[in-house]
N, C-alpha and C. Protein backbone atom coordinates (compact mmCIF):
# COMPACT_ATOMS: atom_id res chain seq x y z
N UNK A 1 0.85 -1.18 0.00
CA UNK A 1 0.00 0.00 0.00
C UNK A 1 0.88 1.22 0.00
N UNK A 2 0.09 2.59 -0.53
CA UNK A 2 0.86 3.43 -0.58
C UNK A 2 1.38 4.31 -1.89
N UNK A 3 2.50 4.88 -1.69
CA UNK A 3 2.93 5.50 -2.93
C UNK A 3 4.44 4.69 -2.88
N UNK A 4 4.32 5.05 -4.33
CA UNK A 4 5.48 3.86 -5.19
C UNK A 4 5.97 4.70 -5.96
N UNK A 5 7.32 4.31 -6.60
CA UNK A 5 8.43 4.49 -7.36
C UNK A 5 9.58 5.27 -7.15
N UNK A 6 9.08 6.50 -7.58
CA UNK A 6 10.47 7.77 -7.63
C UNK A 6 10.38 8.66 -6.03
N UNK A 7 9.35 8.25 -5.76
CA UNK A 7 9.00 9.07 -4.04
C UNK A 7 10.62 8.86 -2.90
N UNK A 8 10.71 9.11 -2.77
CA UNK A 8 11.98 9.01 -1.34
C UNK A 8 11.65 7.99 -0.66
N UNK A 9 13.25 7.51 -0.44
CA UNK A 9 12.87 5.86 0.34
C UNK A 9 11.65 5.74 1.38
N UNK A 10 11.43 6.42 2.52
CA UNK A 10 10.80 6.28 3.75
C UNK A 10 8.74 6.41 2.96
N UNK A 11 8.92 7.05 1.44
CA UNK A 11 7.34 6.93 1.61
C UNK A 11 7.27 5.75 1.02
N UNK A 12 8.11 4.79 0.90
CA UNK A 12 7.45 3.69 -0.27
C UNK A 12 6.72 2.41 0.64
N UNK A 13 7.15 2.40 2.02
CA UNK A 13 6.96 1.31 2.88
C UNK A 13 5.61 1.96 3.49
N UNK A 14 4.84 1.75 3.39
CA UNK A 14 3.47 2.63 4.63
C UNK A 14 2.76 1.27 4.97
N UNK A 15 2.47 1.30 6.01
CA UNK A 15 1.82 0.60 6.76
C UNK A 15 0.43 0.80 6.28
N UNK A 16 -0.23 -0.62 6.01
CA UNK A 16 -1.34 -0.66 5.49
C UNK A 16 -2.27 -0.47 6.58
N UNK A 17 -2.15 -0.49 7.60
CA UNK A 17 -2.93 -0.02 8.69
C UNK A 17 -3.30 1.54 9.16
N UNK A 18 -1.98 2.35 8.74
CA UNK A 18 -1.80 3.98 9.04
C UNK A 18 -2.29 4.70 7.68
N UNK A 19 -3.97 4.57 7.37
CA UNK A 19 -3.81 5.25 6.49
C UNK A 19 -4.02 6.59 6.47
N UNK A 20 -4.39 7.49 7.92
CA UNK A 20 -4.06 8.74 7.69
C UNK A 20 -2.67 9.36 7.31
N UNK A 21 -1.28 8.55 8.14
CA UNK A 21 -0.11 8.88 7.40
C UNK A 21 0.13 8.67 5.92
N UNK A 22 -0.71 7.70 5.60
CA UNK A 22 -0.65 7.28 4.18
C UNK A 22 -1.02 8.32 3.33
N UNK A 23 -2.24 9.05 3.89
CA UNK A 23 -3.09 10.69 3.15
C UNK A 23 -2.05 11.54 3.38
N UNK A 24 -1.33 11.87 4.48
CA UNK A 24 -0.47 12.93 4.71
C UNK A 24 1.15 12.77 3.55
N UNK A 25 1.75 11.51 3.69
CA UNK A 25 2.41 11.46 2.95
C UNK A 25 2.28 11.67 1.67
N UNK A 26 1.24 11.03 0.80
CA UNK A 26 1.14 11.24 -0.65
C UNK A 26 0.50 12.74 -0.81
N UNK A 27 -0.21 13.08 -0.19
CA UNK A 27 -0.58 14.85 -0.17
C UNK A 27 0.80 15.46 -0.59
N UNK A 28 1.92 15.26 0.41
CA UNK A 28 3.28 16.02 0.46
C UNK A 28 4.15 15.76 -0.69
N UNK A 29 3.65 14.08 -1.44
CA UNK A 29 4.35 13.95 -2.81
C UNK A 29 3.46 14.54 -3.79
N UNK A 30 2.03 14.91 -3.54
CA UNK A 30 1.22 15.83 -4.51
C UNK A 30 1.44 17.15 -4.68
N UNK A 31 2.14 17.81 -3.43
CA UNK A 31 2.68 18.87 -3.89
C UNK A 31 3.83 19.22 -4.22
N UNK A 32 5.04 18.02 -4.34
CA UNK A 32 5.76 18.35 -4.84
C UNK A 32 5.89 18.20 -6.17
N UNK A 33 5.12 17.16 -6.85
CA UNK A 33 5.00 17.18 -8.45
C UNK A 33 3.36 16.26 -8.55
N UNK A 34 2.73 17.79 -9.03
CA UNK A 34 1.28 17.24 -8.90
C UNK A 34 1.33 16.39 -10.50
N UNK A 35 2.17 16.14 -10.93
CA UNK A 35 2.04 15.86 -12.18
C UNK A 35 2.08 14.16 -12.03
N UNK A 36 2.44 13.93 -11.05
CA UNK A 36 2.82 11.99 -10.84
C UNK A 36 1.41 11.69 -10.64
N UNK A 37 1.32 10.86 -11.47
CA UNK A 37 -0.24 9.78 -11.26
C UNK A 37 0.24 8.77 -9.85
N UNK A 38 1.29 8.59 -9.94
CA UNK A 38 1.04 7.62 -8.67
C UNK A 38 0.66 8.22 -7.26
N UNK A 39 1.04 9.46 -7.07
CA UNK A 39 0.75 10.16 -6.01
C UNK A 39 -0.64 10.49 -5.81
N UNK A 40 -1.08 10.50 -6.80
CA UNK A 40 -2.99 11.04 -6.53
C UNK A 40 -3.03 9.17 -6.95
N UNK A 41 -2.90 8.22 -7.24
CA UNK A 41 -3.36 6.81 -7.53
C UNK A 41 -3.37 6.48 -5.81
N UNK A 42 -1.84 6.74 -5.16
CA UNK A 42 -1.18 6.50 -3.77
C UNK A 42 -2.52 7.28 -2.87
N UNK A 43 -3.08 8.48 -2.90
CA UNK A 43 -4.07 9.38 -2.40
C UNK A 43 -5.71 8.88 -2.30
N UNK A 44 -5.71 8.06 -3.66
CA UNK A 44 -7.11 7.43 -3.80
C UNK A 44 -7.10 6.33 -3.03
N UNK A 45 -5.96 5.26 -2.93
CA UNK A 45 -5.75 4.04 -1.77
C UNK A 45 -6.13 4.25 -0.64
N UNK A 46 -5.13 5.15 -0.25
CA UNK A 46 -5.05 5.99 0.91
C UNK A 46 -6.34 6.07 1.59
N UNK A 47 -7.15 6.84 0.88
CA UNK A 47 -8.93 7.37 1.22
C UNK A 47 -9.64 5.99 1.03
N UNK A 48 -9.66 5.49 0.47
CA UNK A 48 -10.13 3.78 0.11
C UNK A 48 -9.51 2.93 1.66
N UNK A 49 -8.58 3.12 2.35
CA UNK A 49 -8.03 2.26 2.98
C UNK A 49 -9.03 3.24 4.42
N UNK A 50 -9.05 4.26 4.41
CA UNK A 50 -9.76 5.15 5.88
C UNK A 50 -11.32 4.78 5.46
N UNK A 51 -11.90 4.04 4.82
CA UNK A 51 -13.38 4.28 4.00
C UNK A 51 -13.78 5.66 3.96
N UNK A 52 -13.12 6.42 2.85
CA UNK A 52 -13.63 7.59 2.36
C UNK A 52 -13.46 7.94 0.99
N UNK A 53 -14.66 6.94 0.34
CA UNK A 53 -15.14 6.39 -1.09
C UNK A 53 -15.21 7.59 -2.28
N UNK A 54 -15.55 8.93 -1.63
CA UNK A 54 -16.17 9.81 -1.87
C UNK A 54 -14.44 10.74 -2.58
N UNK A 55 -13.50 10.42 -1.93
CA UNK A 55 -12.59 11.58 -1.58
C UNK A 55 -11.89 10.15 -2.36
N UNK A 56 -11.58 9.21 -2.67
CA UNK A 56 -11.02 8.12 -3.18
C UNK A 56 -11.25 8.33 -4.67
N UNK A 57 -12.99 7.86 -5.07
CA UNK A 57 -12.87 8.57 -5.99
C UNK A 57 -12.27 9.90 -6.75
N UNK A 58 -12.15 10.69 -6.33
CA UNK A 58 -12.01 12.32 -6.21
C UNK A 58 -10.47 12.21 -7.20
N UNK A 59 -9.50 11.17 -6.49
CA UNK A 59 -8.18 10.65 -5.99
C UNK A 59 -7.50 10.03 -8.07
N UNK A 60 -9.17 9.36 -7.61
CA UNK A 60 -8.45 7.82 -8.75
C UNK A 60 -8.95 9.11 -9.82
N UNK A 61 -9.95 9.84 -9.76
CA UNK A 61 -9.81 10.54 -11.44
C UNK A 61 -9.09 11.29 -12.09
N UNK A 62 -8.45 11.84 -10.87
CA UNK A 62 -7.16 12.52 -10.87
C UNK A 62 -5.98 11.73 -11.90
N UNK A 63 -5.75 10.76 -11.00
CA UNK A 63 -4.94 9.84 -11.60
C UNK A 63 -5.09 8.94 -13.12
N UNK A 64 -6.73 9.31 -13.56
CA UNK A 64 -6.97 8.51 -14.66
C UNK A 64 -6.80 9.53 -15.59
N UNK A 65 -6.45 10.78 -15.42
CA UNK A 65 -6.74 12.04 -16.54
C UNK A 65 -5.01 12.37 -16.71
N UNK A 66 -4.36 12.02 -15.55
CA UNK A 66 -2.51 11.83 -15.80
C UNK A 66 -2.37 10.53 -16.31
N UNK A 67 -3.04 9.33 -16.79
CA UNK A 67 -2.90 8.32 -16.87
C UNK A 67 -4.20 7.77 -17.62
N UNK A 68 -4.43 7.83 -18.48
CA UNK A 68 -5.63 7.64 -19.46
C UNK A 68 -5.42 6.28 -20.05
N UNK A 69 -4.19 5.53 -20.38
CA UNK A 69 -3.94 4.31 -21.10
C UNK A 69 -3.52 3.09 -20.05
N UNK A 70 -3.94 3.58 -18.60
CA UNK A 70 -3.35 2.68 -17.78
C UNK A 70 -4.63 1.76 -17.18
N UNK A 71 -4.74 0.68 -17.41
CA UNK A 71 -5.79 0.04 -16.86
C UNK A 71 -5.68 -0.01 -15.85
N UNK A 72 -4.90 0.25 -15.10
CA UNK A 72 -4.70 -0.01 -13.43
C UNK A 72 -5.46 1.23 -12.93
N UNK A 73 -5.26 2.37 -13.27
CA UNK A 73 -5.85 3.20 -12.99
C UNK A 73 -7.81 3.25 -13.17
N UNK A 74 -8.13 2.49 -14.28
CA UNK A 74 -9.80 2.26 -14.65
C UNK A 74 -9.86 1.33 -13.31
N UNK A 75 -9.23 0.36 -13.15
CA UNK A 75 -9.77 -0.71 -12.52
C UNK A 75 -10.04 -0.47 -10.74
N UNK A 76 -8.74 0.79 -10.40
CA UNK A 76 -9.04 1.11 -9.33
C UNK A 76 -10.49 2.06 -9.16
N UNK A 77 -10.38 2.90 -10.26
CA UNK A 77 -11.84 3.68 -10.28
C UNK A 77 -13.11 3.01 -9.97
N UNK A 78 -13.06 2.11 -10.63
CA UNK A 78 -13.82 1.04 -10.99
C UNK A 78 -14.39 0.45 -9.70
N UNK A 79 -13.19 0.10 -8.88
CA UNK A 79 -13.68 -0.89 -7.53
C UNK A 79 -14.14 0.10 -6.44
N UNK A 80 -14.09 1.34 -6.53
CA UNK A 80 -14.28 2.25 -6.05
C UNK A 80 -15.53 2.86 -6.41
N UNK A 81 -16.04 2.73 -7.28
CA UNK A 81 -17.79 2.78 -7.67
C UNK A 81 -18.04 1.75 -7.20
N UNK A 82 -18.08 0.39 -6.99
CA UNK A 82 -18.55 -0.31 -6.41
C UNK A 82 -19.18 -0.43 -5.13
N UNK A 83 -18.21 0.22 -4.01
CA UNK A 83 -17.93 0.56 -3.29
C UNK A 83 -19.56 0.72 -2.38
N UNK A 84 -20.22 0.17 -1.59
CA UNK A 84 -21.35 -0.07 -0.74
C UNK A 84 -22.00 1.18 -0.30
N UNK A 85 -21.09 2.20 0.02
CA UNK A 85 -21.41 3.78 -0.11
C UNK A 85 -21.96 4.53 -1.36
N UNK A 86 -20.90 3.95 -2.25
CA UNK A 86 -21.26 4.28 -3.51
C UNK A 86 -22.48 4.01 -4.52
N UNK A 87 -22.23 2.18 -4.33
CA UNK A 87 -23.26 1.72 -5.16
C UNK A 87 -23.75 1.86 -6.49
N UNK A 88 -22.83 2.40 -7.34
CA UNK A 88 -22.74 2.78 -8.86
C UNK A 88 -22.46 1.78 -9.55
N UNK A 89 -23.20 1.07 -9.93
CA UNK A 89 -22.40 -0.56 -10.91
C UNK A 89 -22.39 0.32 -12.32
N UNK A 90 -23.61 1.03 -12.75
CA UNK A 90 -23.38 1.38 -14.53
C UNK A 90 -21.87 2.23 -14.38
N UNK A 91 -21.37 3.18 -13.25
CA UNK A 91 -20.31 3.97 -13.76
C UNK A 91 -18.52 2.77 -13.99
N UNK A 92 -18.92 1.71 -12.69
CA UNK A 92 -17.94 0.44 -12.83
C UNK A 92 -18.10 0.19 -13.71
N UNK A 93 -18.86 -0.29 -14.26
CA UNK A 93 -18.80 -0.98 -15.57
C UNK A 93 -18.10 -0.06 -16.89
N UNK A 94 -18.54 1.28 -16.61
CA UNK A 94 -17.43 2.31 -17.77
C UNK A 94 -16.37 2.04 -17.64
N UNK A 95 -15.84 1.98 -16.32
CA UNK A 95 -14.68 2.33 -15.82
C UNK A 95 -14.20 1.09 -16.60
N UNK A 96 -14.75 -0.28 -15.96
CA UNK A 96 -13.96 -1.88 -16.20
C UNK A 96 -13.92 -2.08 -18.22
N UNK A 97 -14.87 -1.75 -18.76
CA UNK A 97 -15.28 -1.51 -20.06
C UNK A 97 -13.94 -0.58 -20.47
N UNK A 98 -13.26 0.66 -19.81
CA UNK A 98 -11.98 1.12 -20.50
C UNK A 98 -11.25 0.58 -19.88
N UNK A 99 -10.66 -0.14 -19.11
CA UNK A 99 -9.52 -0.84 -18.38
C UNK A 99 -9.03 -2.13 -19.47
N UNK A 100 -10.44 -3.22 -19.72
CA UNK A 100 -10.23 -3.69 -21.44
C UNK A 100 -9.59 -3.25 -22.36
N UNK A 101 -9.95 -1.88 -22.62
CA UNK A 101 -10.17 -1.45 -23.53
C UNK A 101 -8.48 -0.86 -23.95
N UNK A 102 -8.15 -0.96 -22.68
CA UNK A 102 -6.43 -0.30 -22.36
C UNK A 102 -5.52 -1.54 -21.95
N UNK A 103 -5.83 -2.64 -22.56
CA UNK A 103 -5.01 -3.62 -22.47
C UNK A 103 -4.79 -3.78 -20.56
N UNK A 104 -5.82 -4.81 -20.18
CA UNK A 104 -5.91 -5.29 -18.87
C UNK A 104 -5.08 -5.97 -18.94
N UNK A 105 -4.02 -6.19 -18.73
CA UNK A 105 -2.90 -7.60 -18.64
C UNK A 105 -3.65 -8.46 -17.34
N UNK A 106 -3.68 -8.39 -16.45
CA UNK A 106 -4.22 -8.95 -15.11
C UNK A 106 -5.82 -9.69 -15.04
N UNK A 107 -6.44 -9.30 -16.36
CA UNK A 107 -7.97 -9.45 -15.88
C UNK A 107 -8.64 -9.24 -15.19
N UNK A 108 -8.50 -8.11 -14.17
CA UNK A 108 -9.11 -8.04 -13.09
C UNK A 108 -10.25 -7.07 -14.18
N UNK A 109 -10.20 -6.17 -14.78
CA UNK A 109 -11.83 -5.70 -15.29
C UNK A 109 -12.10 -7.08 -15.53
N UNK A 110 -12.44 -7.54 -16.47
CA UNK A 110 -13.17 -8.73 -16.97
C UNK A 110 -13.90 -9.27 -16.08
N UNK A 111 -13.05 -10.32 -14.91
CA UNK A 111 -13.64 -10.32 -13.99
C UNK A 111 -14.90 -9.87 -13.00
N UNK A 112 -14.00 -8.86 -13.26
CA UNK A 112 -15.29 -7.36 -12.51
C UNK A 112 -16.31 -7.30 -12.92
N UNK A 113 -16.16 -7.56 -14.44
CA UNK A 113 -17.27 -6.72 -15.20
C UNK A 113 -18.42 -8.43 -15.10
N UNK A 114 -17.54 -9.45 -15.33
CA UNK A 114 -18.49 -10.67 -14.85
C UNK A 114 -19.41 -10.76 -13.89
N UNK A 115 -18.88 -10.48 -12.93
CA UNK A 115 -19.48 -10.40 -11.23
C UNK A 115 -20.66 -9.15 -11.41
N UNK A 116 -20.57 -8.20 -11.65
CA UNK A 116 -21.30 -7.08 -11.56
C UNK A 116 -22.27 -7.42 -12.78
N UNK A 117 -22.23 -8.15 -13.75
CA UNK A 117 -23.20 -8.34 -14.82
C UNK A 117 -24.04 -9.84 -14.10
N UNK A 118 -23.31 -10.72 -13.75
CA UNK A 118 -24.00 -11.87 -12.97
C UNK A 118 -24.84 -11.05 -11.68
N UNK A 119 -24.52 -10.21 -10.90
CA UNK A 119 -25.40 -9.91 -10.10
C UNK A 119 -26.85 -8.79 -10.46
N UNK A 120 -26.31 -8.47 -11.62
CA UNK A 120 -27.57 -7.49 -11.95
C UNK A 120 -28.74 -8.31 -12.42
N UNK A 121 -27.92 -9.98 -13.26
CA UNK A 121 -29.03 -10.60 -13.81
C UNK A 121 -29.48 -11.52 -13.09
N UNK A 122 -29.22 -11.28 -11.43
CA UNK A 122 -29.80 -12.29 -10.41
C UNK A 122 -30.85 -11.32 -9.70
N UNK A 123 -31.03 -9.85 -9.81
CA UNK A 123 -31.63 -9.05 -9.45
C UNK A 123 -32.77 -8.64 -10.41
N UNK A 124 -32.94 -9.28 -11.61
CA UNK A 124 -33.71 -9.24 -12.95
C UNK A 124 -35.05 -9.00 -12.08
N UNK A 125 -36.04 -8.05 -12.79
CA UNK A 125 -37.60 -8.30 -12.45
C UNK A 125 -37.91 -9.50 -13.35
N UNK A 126 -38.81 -10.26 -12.28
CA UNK A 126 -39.44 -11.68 -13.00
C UNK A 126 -40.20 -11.29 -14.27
N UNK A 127 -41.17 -10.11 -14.17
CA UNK A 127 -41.90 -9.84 -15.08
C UNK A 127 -41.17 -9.51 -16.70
N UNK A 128 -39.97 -9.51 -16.84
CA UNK A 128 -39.20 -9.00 -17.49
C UNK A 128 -38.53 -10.87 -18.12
N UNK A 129 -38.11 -11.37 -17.09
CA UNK A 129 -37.95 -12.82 -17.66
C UNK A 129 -38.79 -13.65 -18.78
N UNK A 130 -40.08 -13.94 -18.74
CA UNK A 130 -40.67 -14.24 -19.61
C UNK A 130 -40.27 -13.35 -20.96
N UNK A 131 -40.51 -12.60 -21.07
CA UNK A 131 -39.69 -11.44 -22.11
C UNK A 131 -39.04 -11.62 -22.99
N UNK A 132 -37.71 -11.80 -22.30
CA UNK A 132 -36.25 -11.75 -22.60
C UNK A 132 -36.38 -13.79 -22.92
N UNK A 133 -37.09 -14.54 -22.47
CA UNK A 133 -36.87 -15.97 -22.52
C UNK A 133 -37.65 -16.27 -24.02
N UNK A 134 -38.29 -15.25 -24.98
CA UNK A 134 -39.50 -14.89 -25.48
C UNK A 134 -38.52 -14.62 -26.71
N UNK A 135 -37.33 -13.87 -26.30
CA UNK A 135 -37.09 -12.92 -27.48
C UNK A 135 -35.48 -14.00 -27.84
N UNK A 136 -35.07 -14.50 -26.81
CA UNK A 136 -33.91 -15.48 -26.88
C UNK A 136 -34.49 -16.32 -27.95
N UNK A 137 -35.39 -17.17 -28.02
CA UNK A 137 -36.04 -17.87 -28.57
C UNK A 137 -36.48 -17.60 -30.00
N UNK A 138 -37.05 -16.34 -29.77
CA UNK A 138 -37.15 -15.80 -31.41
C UNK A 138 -36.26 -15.32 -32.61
N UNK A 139 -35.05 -14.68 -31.45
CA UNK A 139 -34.16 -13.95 -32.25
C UNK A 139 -33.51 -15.03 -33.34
N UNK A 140 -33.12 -16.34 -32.74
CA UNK A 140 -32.56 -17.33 -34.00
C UNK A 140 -33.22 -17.81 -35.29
N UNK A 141 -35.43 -17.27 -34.86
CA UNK A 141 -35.97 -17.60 -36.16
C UNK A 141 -35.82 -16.73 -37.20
N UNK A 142 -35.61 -15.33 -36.65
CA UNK A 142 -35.65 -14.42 -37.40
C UNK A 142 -33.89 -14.20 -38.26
N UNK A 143 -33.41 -15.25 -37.95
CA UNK A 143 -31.71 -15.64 -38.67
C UNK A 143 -32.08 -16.35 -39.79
N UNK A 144 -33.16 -16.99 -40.00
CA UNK A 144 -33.18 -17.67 -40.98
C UNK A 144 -34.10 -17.01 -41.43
N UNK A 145 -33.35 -17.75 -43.17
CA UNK A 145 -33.85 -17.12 -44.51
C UNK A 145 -35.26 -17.82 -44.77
N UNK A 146 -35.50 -18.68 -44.58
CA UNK A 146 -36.61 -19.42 -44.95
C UNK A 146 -38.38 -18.45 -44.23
N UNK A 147 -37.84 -17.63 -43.05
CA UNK A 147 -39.23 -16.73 -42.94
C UNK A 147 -39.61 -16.12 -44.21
N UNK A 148 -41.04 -15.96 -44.21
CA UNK A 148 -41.22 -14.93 -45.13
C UNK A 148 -40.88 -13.42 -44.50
N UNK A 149 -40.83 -12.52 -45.20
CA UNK A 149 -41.00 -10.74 -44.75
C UNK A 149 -41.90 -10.53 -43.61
N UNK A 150 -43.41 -10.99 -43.67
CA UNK A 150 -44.54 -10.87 -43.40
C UNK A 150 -44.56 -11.26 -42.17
N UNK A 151 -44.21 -12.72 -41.67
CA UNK A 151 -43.88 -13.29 -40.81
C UNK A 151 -42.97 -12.52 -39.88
N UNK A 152 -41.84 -12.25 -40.13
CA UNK A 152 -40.58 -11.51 -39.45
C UNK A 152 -41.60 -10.17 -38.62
N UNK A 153 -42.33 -9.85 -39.96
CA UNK A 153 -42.89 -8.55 -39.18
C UNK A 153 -43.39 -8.44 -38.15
N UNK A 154 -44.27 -9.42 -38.09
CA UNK A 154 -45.45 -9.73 -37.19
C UNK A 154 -44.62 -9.96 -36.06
N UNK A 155 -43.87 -10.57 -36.19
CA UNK A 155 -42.72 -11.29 -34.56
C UNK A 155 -42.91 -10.51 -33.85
N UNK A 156 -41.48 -9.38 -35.02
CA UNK A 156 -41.03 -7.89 -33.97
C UNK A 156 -41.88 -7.33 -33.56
N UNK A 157 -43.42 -7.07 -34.10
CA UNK A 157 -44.55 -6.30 -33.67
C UNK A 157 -44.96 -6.53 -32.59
N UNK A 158 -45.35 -7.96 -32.58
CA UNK A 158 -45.48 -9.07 -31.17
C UNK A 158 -44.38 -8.57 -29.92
N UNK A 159 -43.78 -8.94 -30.43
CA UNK A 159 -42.22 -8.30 -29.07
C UNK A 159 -42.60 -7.08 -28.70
N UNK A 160 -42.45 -6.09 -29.58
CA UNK A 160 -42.29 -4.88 -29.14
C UNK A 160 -43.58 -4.11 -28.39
N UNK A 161 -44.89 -5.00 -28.63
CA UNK A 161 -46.09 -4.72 -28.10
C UNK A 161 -45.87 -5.20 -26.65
N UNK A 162 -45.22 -6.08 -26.42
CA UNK A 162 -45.19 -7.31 -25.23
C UNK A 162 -44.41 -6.20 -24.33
N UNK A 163 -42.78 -5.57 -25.16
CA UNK A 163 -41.95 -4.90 -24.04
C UNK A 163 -43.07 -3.68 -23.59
N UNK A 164 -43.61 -3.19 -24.35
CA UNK A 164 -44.31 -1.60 -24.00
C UNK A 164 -45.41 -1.95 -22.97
N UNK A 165 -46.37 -3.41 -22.88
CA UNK A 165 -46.99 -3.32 -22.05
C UNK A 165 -46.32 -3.86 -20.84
N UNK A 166 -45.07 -4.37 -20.90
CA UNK A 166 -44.46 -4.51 -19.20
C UNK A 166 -43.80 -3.40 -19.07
N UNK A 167 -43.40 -2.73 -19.79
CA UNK A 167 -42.69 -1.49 -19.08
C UNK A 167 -43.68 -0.72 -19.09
N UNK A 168 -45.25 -0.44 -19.42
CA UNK A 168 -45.98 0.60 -18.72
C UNK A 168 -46.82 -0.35 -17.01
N UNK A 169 -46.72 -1.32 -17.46
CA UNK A 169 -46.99 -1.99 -16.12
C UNK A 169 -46.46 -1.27 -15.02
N UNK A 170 -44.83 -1.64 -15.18
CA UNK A 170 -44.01 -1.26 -14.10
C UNK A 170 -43.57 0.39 -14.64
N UNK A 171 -44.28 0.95 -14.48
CA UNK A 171 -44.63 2.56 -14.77
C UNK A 171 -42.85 3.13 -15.32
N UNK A 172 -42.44 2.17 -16.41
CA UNK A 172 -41.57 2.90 -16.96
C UNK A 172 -41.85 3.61 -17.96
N UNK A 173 -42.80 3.26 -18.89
CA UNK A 173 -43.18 4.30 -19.90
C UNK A 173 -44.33 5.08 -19.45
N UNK A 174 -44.81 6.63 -19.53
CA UNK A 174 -45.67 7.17 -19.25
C UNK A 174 -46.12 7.91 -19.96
N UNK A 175 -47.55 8.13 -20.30
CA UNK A 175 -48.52 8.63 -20.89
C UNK A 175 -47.81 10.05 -20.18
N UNK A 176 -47.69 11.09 -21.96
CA UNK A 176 -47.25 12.48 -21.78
C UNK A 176 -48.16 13.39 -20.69
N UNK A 177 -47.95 14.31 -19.97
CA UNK A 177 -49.65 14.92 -19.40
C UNK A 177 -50.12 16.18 -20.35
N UNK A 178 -51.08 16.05 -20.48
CA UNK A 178 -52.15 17.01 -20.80
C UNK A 178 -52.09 17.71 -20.12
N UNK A 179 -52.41 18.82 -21.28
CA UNK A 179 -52.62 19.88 -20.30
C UNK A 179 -53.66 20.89 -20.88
């Protein structure tokens, strides 16, 4: 834990337990060259290690805007939306989605992005299952050539009538108001 590399011997060892010295130290390597990503990366730990998710974040974006091609940097962002305070899975998933995208050597997005997609689809509304079990099923007829036009049409019509009356069910679509 901590700040790493070019910092002076005594900040590289921090006790993963002291993380207010951990904030104080990398603060003091932030002002001496605010330009090091590891020092605001070292700053976001830091706040992550005291649970202060808020000021962590704050930390890692810092570090992702000096460091844009570093997946290490998405992935920390990343676990840091997660974060039980936080509770942001769509912004993790940006985050883990560019960590890929920046050559993850480690897999840890992937991973991430597994876990956080397996738990959203264990949280599925039931009413929504039939649906989606509806449209799995159809989508491979509509691959083949042998439908007619006519046929195809009718499907998608079918579907798309089916999604509009569960999503006004569950009052996601709403009638504009009058006025």
């Amino acid at each position: 834990m901590g700040c790493i590399g070019s910092f002076p011997r005594e900040f590289r060892f921090l006790s993963s337990t002291d993380g207010l010295s951990a904030v104080l130290i990398c603060r003091r390597a932030v002002d001496i060259n605010p330009r090091d990503y590891r020092a605001w990366y070292g700053l976001g730990q830091a706040y992550e290690l005291i649970m202060m998710p808020y000021y962590a974040l704050y930390y890692f974006r810092r570090a992702t805007q000096l460091r844009p091609q570093d997946a290490r940097m998405w992935c920390a962002m990343g676990q840091c939306y997660e974060n039980e305070q936080l509770a942001m899975d769509d912004a993790a998933v940006h985050c883990y989605q560019r960590a890929v995208s920046n050559n993850d050597r480690e897999g840890i997005a992937l991973n991430k992005l597994a876990k956080i997609h397996e738990r959203q689809a264990g949280t599925a509304t039931p009413r929504f299952r039939p649906l989606f079990l509806l449209f799995v099923v159809i989508c491979p007829l509509l691959c083949l050539h042998t439908l007619t036009h006519g046929v195809v049409m009718v499907v998608v019509v079918v579907i798309v009538s089916m999604f509009v009356v569960c999503c006004r069910r569950r009052c996601l679509l709403t009638e504009p108001d009058r006025m």
